[in-house]
PDB file of N, CA and C in Angstrom:
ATOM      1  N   UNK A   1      27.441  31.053 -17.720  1.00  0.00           N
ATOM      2  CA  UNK A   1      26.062  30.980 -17.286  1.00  0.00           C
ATOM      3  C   UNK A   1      25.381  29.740 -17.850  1.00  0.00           C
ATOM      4  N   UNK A   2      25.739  29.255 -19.280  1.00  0.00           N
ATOM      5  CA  UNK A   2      24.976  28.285 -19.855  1.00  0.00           C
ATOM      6  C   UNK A   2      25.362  27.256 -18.895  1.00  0.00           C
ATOM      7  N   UNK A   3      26.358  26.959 -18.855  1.00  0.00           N
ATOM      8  CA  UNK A   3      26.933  25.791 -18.142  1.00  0.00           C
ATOM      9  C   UNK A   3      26.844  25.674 -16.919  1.00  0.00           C
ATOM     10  N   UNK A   4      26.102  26.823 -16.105  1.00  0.00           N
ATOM     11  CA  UNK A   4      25.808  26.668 -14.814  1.00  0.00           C
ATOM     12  C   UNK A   4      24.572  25.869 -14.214  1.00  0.00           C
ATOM     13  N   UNK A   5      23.455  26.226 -15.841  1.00  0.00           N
ATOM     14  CA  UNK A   5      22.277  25.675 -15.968  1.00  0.00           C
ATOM     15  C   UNK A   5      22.147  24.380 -16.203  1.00  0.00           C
ATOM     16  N   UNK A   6      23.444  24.348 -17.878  1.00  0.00           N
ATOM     17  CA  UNK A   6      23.356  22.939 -17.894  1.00  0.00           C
ATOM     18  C   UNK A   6      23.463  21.940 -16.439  1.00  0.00           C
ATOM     19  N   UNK A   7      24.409  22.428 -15.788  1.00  0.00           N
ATOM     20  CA  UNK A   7      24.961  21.512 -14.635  1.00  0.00           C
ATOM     21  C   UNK A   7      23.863  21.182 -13.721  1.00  0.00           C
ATOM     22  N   UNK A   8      23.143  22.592 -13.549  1.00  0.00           N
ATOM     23  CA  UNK A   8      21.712  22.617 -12.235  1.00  0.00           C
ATOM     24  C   UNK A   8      21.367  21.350 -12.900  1.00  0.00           C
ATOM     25  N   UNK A   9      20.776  21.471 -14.653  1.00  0.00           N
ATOM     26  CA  UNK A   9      19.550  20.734 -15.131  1.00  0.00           C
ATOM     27  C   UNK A   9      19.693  19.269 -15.066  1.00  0.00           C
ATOM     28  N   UNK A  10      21.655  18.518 -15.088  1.00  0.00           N
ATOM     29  CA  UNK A  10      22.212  17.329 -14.740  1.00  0.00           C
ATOM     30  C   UNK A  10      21.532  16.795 -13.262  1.00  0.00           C
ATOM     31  N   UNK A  11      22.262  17.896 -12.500  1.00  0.00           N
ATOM     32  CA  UNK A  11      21.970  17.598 -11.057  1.00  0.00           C
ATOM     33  C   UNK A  11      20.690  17.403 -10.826  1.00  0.00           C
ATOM     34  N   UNK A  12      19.767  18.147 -11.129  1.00  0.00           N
ATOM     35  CA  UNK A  12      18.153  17.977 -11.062  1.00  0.00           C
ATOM     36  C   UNK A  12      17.566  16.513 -11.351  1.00  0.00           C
ATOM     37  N   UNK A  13      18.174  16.560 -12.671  1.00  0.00           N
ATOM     38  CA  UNK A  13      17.481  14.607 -12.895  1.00  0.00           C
ATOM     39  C   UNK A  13      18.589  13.724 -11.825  1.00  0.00           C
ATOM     40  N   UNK A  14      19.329  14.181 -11.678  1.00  0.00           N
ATOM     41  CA  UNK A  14      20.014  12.741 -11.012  1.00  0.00           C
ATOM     42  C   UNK A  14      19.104  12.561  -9.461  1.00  0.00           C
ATOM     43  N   UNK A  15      18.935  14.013  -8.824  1.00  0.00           N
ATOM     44  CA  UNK A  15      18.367  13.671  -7.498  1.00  0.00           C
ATOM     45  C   UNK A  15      16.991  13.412  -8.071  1.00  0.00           C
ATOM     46  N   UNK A  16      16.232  13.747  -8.594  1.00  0.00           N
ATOM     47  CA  UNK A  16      15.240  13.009  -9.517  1.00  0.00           C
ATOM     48  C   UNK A  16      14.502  11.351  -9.682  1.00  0.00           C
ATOM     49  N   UNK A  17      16.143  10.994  -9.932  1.00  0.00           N
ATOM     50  CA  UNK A  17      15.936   9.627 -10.644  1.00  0.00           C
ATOM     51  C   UNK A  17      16.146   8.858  -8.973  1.00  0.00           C
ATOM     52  N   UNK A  18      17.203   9.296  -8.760  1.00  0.00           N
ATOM     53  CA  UNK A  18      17.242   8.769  -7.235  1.00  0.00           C
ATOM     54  C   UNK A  18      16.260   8.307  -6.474  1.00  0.00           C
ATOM     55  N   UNK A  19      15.202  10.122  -5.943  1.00  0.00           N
ATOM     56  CA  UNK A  19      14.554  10.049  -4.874  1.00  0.00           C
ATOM     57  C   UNK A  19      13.584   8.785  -5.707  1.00  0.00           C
ATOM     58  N   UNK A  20      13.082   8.660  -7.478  1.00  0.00           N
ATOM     59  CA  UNK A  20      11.774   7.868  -7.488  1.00  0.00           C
ATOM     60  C   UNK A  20      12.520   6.409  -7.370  1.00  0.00           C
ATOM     61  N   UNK A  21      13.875   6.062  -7.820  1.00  0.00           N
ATOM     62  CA  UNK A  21      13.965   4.757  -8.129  1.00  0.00           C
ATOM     63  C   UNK A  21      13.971   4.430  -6.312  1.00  0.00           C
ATOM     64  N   UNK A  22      14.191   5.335  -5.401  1.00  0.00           N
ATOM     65  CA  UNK A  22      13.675   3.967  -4.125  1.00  0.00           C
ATOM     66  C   UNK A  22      12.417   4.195  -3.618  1.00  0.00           C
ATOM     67  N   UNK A  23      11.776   5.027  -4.120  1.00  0.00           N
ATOM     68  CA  UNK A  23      10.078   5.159  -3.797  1.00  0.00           C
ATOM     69  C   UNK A  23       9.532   3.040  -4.869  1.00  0.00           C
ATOM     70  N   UNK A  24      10.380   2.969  -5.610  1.00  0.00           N
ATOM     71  CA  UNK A  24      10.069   2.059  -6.653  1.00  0.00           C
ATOM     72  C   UNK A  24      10.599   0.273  -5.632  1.00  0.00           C
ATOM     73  N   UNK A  25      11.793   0.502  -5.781  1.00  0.00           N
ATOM     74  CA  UNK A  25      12.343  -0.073  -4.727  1.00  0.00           C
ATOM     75  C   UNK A  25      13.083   0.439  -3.545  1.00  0.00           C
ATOM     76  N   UNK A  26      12.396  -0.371  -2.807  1.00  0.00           N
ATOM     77  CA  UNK A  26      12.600  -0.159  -1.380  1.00  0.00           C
ATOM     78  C   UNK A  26      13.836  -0.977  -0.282  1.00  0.00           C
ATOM     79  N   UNK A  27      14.427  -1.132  -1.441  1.00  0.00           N
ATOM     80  CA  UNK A  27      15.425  -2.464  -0.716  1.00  0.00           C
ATOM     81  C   UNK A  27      16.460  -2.035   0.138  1.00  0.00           C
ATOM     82  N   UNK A  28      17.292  -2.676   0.754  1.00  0.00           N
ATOM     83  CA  UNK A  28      18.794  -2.141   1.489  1.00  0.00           C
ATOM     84  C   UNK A  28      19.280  -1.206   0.556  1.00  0.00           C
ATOM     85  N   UNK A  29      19.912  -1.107  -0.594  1.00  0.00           N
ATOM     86  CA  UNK A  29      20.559  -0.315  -0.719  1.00  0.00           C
ATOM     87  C   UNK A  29      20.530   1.730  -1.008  1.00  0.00           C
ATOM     88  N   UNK A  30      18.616   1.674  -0.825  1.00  0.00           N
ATOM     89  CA  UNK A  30      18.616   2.774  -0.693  1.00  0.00           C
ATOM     90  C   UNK A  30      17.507   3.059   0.043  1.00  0.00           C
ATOM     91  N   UNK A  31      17.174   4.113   0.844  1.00  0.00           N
ATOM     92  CA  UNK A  31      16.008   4.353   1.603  1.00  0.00           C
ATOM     93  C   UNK A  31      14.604   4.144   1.083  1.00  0.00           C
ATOM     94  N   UNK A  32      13.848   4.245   1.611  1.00  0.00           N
ATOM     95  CA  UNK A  32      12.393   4.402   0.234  1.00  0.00           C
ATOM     96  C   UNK A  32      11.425   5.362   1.406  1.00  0.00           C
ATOM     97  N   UNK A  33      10.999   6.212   1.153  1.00  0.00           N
ATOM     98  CA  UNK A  33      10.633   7.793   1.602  1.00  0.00           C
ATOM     99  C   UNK A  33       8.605   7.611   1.554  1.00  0.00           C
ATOM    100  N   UNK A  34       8.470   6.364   1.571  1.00  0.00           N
ATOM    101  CA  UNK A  34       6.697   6.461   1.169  1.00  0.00           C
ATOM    102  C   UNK A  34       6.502   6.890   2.351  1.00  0.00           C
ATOM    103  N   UNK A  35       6.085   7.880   2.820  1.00  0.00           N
ATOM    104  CA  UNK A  35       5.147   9.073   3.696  1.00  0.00           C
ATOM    105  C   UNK A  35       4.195   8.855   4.385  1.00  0.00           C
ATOM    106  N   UNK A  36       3.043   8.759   3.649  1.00  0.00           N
ATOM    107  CA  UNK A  36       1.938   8.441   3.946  1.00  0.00           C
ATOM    108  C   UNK A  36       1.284   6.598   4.991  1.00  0.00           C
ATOM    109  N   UNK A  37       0.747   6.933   5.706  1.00  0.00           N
ATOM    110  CA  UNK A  37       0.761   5.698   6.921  1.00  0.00           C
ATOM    111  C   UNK A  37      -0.735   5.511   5.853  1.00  0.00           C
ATOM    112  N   UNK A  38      -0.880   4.007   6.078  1.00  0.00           N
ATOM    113  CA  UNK A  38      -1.803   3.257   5.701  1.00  0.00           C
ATOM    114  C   UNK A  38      -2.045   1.787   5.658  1.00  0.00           C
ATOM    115  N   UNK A  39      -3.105   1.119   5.621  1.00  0.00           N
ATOM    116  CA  UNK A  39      -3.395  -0.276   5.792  1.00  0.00           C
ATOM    117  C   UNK A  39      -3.879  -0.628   4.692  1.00  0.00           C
ATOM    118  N   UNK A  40      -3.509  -2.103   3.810  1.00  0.00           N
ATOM    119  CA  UNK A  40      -4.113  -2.560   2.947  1.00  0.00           C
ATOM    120  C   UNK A  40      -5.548  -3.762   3.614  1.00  0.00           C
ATOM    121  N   UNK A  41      -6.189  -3.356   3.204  1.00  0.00           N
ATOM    122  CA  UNK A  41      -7.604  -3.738   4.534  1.00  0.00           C
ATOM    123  C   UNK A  41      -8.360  -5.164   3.613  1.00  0.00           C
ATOM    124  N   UNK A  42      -7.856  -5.323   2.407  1.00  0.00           N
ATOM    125  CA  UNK A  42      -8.157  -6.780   1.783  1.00  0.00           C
ATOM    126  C   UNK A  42      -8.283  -6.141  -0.051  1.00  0.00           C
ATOM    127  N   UNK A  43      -8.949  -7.257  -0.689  1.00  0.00           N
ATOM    128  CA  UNK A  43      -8.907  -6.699  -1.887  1.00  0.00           C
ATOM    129  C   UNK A  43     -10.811  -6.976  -1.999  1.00  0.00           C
ATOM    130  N   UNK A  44     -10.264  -6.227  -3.719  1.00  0.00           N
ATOM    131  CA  UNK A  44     -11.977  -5.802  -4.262  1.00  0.00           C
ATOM    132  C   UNK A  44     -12.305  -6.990  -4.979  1.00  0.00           C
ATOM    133  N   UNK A  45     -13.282  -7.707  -4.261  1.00  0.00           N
ATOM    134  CA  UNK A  45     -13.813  -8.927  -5.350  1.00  0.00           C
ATOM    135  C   UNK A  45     -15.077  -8.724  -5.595  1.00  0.00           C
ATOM    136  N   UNK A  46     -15.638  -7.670  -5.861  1.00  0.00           N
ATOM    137  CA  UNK A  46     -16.805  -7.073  -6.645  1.00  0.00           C
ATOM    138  C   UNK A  46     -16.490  -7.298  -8.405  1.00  0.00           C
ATOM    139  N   UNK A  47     -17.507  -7.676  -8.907  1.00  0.00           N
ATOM    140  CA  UNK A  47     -17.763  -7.781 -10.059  1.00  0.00           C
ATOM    141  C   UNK A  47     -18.364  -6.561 -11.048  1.00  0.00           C
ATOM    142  N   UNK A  48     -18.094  -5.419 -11.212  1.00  0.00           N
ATOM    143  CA  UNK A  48     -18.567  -4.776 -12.002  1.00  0.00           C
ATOM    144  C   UNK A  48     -17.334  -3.602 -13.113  1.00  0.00           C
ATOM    145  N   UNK A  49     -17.690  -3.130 -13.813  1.00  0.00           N
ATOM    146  CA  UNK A  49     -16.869  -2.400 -14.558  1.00  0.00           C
ATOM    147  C   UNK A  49     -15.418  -1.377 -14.214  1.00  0.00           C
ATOM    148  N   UNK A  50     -15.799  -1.125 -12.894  1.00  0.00           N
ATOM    149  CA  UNK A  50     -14.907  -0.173 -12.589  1.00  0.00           C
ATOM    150  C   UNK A  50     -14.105  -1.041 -11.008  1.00  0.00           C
ATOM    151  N   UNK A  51     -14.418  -2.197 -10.496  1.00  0.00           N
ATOM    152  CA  UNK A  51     -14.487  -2.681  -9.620  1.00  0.00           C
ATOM    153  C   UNK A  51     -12.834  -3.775  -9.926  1.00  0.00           C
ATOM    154  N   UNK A  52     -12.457  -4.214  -8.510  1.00  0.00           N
ATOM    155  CA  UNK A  52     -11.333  -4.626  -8.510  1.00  0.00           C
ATOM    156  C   UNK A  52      -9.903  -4.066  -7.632  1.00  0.00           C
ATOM    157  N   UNK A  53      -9.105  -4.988  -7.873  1.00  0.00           N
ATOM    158  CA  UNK A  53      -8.273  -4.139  -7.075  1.00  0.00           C
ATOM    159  C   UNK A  53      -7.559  -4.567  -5.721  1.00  0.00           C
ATOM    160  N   UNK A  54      -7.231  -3.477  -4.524  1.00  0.00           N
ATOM    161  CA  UNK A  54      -6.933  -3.638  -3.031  1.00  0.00           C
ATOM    162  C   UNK A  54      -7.694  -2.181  -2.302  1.00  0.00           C
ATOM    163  N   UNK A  55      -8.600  -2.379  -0.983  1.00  0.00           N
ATOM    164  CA  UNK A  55      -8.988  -1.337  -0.357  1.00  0.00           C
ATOM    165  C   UNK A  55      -7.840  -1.103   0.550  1.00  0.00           C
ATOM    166  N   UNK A  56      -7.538   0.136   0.334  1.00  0.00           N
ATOM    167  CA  UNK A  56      -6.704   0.500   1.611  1.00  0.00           C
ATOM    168  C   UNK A  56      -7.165   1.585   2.488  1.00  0.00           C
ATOM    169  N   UNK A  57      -6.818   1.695   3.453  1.00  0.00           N
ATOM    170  CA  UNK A  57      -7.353   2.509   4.361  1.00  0.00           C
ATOM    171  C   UNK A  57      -6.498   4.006   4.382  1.00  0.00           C
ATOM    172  N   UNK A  58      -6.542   4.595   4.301  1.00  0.00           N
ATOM    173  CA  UNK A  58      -5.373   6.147   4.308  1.00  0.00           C
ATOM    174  C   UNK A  58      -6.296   7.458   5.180  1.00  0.00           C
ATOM    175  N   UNK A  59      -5.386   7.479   6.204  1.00  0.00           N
ATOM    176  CA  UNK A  59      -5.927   8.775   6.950  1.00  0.00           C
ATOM    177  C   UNK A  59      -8.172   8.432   7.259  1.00  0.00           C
ATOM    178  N   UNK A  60      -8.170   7.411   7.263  1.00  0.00           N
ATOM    179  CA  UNK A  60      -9.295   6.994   7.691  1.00  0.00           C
ATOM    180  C   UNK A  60     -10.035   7.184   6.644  1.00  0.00           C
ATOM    181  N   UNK A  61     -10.212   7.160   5.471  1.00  0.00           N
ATOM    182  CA  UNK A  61     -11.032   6.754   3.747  1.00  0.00           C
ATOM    183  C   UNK A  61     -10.386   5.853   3.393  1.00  0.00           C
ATOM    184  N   UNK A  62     -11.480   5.020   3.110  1.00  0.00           N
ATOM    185  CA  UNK A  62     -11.089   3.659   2.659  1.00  0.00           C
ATOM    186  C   UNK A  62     -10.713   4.258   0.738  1.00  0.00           C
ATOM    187  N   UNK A  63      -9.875   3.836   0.401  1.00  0.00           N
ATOM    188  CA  UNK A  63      -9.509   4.041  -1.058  1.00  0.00           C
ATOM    189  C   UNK A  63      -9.396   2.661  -1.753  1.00  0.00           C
ATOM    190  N   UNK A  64      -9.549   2.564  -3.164  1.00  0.00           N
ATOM    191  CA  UNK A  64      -8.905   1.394  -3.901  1.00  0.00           C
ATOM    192  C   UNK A  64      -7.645   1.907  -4.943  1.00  0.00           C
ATOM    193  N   UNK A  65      -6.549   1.049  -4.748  1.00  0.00           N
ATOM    194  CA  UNK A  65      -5.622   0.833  -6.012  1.00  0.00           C
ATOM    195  C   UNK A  65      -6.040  -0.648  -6.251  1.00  0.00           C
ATOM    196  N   UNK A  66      -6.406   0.000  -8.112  1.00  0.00           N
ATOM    197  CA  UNK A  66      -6.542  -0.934  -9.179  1.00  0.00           C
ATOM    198  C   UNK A  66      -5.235  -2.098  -9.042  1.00  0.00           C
ATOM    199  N   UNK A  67      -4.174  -1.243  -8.863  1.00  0.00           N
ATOM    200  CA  UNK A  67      -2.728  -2.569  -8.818  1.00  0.00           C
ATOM    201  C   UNK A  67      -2.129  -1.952  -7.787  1.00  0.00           C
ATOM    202  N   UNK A  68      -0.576  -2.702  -7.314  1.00  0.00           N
ATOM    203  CA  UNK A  68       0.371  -2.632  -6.564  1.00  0.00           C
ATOM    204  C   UNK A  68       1.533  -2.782  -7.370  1.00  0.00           C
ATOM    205  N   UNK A  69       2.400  -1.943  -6.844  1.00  0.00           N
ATOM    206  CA  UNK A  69       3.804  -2.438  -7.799  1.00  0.00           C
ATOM    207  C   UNK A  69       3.836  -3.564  -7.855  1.00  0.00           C
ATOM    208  N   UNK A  70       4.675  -4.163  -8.906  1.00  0.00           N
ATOM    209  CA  UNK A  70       4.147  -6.476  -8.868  1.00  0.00           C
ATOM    210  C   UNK A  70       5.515  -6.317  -7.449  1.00  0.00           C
ATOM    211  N   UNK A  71       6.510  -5.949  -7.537  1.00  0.00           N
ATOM    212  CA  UNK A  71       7.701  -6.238  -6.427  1.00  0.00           C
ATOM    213  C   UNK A  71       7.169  -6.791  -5.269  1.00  0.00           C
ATOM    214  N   UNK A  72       5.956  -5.593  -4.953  1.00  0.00           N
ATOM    215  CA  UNK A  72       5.567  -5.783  -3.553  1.00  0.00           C
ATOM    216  C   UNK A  72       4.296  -6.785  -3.739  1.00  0.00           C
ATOM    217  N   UNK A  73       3.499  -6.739  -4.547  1.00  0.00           N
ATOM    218  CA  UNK A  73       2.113  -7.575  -4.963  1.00  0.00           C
ATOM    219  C   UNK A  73       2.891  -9.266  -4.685  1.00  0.00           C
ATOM    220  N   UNK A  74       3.680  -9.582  -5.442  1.00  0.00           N
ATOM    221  CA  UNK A  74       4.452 -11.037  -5.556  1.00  0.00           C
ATOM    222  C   UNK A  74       5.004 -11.519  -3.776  1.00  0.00           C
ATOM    223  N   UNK A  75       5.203 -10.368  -3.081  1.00  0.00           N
ATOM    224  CA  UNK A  75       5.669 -11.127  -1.904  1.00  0.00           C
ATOM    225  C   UNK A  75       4.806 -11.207  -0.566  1.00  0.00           C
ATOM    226  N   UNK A  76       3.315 -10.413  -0.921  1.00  0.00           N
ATOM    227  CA  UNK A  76       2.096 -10.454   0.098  1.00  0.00           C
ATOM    228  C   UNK A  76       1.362 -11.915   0.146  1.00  0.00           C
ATOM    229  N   UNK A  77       1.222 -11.635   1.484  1.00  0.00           N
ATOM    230  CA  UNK A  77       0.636 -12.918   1.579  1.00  0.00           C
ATOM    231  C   UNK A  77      -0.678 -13.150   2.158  1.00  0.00           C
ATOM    232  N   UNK A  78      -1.568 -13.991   1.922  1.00  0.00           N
ATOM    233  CA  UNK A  78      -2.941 -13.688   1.949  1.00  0.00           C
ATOM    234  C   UNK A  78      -2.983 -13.679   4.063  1.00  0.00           C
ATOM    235  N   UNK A  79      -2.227 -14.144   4.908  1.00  0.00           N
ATOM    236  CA  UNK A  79      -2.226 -13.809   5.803  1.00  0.00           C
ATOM    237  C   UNK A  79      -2.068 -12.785   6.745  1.00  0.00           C
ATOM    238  N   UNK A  80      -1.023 -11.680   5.837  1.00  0.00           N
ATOM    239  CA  UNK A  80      -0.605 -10.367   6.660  1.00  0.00           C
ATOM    240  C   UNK A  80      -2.004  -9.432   6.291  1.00  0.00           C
ATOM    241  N   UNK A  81      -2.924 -10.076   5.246  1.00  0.00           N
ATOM    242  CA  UNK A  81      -4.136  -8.747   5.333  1.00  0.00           C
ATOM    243  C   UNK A  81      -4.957  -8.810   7.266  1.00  0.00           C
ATOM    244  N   UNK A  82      -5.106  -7.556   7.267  1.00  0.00           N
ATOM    245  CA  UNK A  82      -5.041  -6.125   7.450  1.00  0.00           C
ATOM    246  C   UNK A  82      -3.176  -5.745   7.538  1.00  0.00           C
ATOM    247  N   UNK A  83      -2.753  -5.612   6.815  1.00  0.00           N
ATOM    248  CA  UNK A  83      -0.746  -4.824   6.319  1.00  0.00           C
ATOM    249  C   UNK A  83      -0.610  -2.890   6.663  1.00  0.00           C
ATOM    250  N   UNK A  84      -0.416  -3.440   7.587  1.00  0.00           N
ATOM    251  CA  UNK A  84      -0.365  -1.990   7.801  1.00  0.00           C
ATOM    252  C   UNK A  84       1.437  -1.619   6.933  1.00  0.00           C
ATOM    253  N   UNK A  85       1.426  -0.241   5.998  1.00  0.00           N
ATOM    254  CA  UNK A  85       2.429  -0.019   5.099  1.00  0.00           C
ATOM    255  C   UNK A  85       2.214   1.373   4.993  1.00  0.00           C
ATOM    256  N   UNK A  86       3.626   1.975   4.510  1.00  0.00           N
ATOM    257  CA  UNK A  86       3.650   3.434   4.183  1.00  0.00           C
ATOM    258  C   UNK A  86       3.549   3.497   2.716  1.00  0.00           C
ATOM    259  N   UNK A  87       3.209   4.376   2.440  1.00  0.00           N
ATOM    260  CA  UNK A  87       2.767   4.749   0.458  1.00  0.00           C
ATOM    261  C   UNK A  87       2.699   5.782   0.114  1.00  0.00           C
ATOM    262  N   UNK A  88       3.283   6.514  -0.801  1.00  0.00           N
ATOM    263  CA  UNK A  88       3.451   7.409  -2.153  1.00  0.00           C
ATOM    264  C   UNK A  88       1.997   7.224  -3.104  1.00  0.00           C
ATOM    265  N   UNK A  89       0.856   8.156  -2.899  1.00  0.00           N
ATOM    266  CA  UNK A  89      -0.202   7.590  -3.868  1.00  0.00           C
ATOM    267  C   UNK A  89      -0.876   9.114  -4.759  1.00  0.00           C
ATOM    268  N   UNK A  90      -1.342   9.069  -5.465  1.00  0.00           N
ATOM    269  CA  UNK A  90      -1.816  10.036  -6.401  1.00  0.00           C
ATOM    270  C   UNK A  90      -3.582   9.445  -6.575  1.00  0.00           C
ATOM    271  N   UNK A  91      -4.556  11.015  -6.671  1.00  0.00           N
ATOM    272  CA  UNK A  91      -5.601   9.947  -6.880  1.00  0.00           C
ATOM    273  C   UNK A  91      -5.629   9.572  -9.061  1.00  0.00           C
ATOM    274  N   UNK A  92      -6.209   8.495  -8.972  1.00  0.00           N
ATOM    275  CA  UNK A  92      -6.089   8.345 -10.715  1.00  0.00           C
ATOM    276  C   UNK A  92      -7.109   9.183 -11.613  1.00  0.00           C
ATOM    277  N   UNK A  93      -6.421   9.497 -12.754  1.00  0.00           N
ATOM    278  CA  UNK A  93      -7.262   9.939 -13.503  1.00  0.00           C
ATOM    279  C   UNK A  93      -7.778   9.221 -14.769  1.00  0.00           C
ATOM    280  N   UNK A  94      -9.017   9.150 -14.960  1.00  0.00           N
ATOM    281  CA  UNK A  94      -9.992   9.516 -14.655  1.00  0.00           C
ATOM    282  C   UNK A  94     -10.726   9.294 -13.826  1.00  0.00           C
ATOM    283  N   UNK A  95     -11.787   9.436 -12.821  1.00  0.00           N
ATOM    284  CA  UNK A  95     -12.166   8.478 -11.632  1.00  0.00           C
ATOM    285  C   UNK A  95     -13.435   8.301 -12.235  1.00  0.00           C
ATOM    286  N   UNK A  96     -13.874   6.760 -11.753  1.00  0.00           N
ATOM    287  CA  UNK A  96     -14.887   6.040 -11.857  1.00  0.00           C
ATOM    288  C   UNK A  96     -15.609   5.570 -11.038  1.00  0.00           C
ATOM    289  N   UNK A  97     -15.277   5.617  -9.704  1.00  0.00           N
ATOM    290  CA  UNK A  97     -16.322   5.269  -8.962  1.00  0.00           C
ATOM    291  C   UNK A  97     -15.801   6.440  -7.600  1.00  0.00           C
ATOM    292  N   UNK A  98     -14.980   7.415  -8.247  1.00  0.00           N
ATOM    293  CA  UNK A  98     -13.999   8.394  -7.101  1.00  0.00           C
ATOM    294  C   UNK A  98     -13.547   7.579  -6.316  1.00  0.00           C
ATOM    295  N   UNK A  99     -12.927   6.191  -5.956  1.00  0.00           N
ATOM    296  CA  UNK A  99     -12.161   5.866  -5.125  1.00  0.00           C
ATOM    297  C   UNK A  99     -10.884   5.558  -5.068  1.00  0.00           C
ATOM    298  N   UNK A 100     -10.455   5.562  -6.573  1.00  0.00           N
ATOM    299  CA  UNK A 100      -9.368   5.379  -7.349  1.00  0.00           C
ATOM    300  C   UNK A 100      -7.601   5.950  -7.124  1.00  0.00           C
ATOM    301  N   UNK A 101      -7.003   5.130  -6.683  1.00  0.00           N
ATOM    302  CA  UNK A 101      -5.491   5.555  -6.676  1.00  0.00           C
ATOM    303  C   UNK A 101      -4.601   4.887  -6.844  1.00  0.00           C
ATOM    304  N   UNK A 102      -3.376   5.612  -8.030  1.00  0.00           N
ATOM    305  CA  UNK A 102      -2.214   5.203  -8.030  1.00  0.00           C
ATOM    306  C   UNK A 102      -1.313   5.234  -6.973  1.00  0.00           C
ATOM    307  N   UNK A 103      -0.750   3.579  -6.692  1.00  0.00           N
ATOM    308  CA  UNK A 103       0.401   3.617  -5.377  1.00  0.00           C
ATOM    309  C   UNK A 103       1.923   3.623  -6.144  1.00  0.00           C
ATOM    310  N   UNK A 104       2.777   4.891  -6.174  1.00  0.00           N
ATOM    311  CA  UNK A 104       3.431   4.618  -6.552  1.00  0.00           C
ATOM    312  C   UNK A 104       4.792   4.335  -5.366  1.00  0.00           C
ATOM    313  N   UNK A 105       4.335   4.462  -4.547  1.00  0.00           N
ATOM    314  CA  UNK A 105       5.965   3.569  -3.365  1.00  0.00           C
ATOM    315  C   UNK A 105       4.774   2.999  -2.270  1.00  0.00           C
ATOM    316  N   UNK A 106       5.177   1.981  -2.064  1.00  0.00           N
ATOM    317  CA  UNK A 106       4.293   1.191  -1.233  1.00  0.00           C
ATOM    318  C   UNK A 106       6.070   0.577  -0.225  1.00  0.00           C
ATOM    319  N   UNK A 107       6.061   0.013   1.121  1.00  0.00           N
ATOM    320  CA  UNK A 107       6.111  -0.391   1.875  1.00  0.00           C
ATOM    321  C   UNK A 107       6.290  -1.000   3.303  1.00  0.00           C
ATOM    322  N   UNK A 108       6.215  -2.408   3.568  1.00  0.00           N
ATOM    323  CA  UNK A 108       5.383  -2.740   5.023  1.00  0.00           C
ATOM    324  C   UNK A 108       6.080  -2.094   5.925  1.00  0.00           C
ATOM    325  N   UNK A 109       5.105  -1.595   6.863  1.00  0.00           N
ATOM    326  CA  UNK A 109       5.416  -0.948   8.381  1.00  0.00           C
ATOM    327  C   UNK A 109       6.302  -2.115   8.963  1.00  0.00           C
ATOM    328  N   UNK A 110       7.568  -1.467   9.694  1.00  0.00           N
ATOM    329  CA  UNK A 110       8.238  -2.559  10.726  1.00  0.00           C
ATOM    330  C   UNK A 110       7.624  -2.196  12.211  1.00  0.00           C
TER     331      UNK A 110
END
């Protein structure tokens, strides 16, 4: 019995580590599963405390993530804004202006 668990509890992290490392990267060699349809609609160049960032559009509310994974941040280009992309997002905690979300799998629609 122990060893049946141990084995589940192996197997558990491996599909685990899997499904997040291609939510992380998205490259050929493994699928990347981001769900959610959405547009990055430009970024936040407001000046105030809680301000900054990229607005994206999701299910029609405009949201901000503070960052982007750098993978995907490093290869955007100031021309593809409005990017329409699929994303993995959580809202952040604590919220500060409630518009706040972590993207954790971001990418571009083909």
């Amino acid at each position: 019995m122990k060893t049946r668990i141990f084995l589940l509890t192996i197997l558990l992290g491996l599909v685990t580590t899997i499904f997040s490392a291609c939510c992380e990267d998205c490259g050929d060699a493994l699928p990347c599963y981001c769900s959610d349809d959405g547009i990055i609609i430009g970024q936040d160049e407001r000046d105030c405390a809680c301000c900054g960032g990229w607005f994206i559009e999701i299910y029609g509310d405009t949201l901000r993530a503070l960052t982007l994974p750098h993978d995907f941040y490093q290869t955007l280009e100031p021309g593809e804004i409005p990017l329409p992309v699929y994303l993995e997002w959580t809202f952040d905690e604590p919220l500060c202006l409630g518009d706040e979300i972590l993207v954790e799998c971001i990418r571009r629609q083909e």
